[in-house]
Protein backbone atom coordinates (compact mmCIF):
# COMPACT_ATOMS: atom_id res chain seq x y z
CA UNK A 1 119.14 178.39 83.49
CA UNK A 2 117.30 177.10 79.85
CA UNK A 3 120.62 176.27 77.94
CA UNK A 4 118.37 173.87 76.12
CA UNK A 5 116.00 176.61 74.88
CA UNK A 6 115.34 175.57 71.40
CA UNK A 7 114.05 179.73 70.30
CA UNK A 8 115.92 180.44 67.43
CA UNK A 9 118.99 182.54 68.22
CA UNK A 10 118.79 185.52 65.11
CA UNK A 11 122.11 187.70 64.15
CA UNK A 12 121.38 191.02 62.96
CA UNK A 13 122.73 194.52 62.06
CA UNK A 14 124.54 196.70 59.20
CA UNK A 15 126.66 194.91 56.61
CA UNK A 16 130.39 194.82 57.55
CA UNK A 17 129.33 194.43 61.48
CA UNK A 18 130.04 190.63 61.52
CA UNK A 19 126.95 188.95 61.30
CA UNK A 20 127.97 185.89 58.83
CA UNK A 21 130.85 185.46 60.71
CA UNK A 22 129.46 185.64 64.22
CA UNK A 23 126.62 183.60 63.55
CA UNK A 24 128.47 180.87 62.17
CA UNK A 25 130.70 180.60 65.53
CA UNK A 26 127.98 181.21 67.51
CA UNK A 27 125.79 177.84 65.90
CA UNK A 28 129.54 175.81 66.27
CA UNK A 29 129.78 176.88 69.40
CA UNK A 30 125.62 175.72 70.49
CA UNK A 31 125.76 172.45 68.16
CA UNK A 32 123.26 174.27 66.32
CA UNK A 33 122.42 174.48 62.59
CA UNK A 34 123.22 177.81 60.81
CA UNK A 35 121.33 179.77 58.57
CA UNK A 36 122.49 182.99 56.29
CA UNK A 37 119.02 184.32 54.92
CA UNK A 38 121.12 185.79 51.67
CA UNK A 39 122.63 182.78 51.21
CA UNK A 40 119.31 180.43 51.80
CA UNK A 41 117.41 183.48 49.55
CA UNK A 42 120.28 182.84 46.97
CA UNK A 43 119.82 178.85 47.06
CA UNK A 44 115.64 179.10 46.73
CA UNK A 45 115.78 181.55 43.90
CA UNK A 46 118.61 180.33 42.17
CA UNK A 47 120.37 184.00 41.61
CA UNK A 48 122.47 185.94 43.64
CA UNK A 49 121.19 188.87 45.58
CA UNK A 50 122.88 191.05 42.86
CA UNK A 51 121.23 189.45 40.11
CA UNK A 52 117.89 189.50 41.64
CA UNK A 53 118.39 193.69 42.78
CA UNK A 54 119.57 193.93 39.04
CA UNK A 55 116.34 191.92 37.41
CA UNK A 56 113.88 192.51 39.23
CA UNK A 57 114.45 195.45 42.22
CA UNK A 58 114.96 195.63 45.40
CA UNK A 59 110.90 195.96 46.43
CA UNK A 60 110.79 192.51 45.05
CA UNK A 61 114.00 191.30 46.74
CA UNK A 62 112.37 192.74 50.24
CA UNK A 63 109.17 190.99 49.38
CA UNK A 64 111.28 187.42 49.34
CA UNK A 65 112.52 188.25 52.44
CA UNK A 66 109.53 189.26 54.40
CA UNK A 67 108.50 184.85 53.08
CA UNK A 68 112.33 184.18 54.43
CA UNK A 69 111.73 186.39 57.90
CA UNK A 70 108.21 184.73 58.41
CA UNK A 71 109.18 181.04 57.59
CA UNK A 72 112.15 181.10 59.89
CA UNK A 73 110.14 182.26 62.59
CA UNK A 74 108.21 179.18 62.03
CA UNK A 75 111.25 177.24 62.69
CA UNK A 76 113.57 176.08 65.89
CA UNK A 77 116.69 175.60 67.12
CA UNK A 78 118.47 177.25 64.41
CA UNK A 79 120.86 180.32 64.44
CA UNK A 80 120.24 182.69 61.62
CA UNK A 81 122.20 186.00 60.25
CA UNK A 82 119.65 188.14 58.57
CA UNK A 83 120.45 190.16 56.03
CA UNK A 84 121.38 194.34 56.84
CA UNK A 85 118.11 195.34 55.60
CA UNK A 86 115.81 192.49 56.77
CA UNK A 87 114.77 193.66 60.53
CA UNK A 88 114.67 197.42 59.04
CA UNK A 89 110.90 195.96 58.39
CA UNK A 90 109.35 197.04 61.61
CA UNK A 91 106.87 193.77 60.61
CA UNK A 92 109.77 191.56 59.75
CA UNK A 93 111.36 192.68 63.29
CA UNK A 94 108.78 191.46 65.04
CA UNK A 95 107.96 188.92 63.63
CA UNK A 96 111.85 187.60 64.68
CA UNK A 97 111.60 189.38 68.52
CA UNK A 98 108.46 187.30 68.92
CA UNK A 99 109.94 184.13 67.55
CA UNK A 100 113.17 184.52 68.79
CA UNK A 101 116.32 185.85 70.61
CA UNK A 102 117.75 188.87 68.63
CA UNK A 103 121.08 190.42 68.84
CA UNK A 104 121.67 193.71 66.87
CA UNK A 105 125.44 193.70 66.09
CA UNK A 106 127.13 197.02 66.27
CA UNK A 107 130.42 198.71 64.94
CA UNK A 108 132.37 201.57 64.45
CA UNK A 109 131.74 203.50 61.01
CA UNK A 110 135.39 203.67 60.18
CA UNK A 111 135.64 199.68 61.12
CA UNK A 112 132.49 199.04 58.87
CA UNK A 113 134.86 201.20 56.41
CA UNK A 114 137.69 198.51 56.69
CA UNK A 115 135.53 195.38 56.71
CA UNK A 116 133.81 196.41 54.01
CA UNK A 117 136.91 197.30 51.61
CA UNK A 118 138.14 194.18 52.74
CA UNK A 119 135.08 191.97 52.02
CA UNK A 120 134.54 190.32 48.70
CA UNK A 121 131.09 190.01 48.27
CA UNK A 122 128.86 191.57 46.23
CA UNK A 123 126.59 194.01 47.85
CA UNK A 124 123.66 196.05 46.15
CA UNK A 125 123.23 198.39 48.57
CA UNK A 126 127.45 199.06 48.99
CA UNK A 127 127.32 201.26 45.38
CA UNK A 128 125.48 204.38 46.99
CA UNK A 129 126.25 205.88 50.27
CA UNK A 130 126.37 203.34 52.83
CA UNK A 131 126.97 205.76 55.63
CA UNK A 132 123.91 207.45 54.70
CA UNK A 133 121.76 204.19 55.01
CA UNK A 134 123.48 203.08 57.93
CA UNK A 135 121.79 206.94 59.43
CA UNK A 136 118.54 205.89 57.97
CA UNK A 137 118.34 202.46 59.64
CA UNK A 138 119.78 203.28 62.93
CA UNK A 139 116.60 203.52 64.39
CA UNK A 140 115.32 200.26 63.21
CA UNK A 141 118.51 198.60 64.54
CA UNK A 142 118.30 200.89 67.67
CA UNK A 143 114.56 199.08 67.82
CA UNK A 144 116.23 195.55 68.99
CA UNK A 145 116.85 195.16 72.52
CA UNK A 146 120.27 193.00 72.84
CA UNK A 147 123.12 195.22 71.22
CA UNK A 148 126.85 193.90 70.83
CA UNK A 149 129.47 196.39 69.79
CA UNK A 150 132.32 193.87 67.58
CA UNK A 151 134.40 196.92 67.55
CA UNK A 152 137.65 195.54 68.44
CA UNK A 153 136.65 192.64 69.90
CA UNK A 154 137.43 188.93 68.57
CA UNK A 155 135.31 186.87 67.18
CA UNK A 156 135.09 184.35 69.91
CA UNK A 157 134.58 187.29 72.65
CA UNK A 158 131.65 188.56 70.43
CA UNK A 159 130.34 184.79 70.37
CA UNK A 160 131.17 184.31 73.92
CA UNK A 161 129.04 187.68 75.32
CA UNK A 162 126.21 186.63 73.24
CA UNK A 163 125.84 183.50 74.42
CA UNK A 164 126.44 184.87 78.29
CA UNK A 165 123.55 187.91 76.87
CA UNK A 166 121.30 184.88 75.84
CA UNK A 167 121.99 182.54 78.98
CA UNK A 168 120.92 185.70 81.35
CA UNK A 169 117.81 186.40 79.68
CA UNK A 170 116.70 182.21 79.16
CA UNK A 171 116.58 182.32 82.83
């Protein structure tokens, strides 16, 4: 078995399924460096995700992240949370699956519900009908080969079957 395989590990899936969260254990757990693509967006623009929706759309917020998706790709070693919408590109997604191990995270509409209401941040997209969107992308996230339900699971056994997911296929 590869454990040393230095592919980028990448964390997607629809807001409130754990992504930030996950990732972040998951790159503690490797000894790996972590990487949020809203947060690293946020940091290279210098505005929030919000701000940038709110000034300048979201056609020109998915434009930044198609540069994001393509110059991670570029990159090794790392483990990186997309944003919801980011592998909804059918170019950005494989762009990642070639670069990369991809895990679609998964959860329960009425746990998405609770995360959600529970969740601070600021999200665009959250204002409308998220249930709707989360119908309109479930193809795209049906797309990625390596699905994890977090539906009542801990954080460390979402981590921990990940990591067991990428170890079988590294072999």
């Amino acid at each position: 078995m590869d454990i040393a395989n230095d592919r980028n590990i990448i964390i997607t899936g629809f807001m409130g399924t754990g992504k930030s969260t996950i990732g972040k254990l998951l790159a503690e757990k490797l000894g790996r460096p972590f990487m949020d693509t809203d947060e690293e967006i946020e940091r290279r623009v210098g505005m929030t995700i919000p701000e940038i929706f709110q000034r300048d759309g979201e056609a020109r917020f998915r434009h930044i992240e198609r540069r994001m998706c393509r110059f991670l790709a570029a990159q090794n070693g790392y483990v990186i949370s997309t944003g919801g919408g980011m592998l909804v590109d059918e170019s950005n997604r494989d762009v990642m699956l070639a670069s990369g191990f991809v895990v679609c995270l998964n959860a329960a509409p009425e746990v998405i519900a609770e995360r959600l209401k529970a969740d601070k941040a600021e999200r665009p997209l959250l204002k409308g009908d998220w249930r709707g969107l989360l119908d309109k992308r479930r193809d795209a996230y049906a797309a990625i080969p390596h699905q994890v339900d977090t539906t009542g699971k801990t954080p460390d056994a979402i981590t921990d079957e990940i990591i067991q997911l990428w170890q079988t296929v590294s072999v």
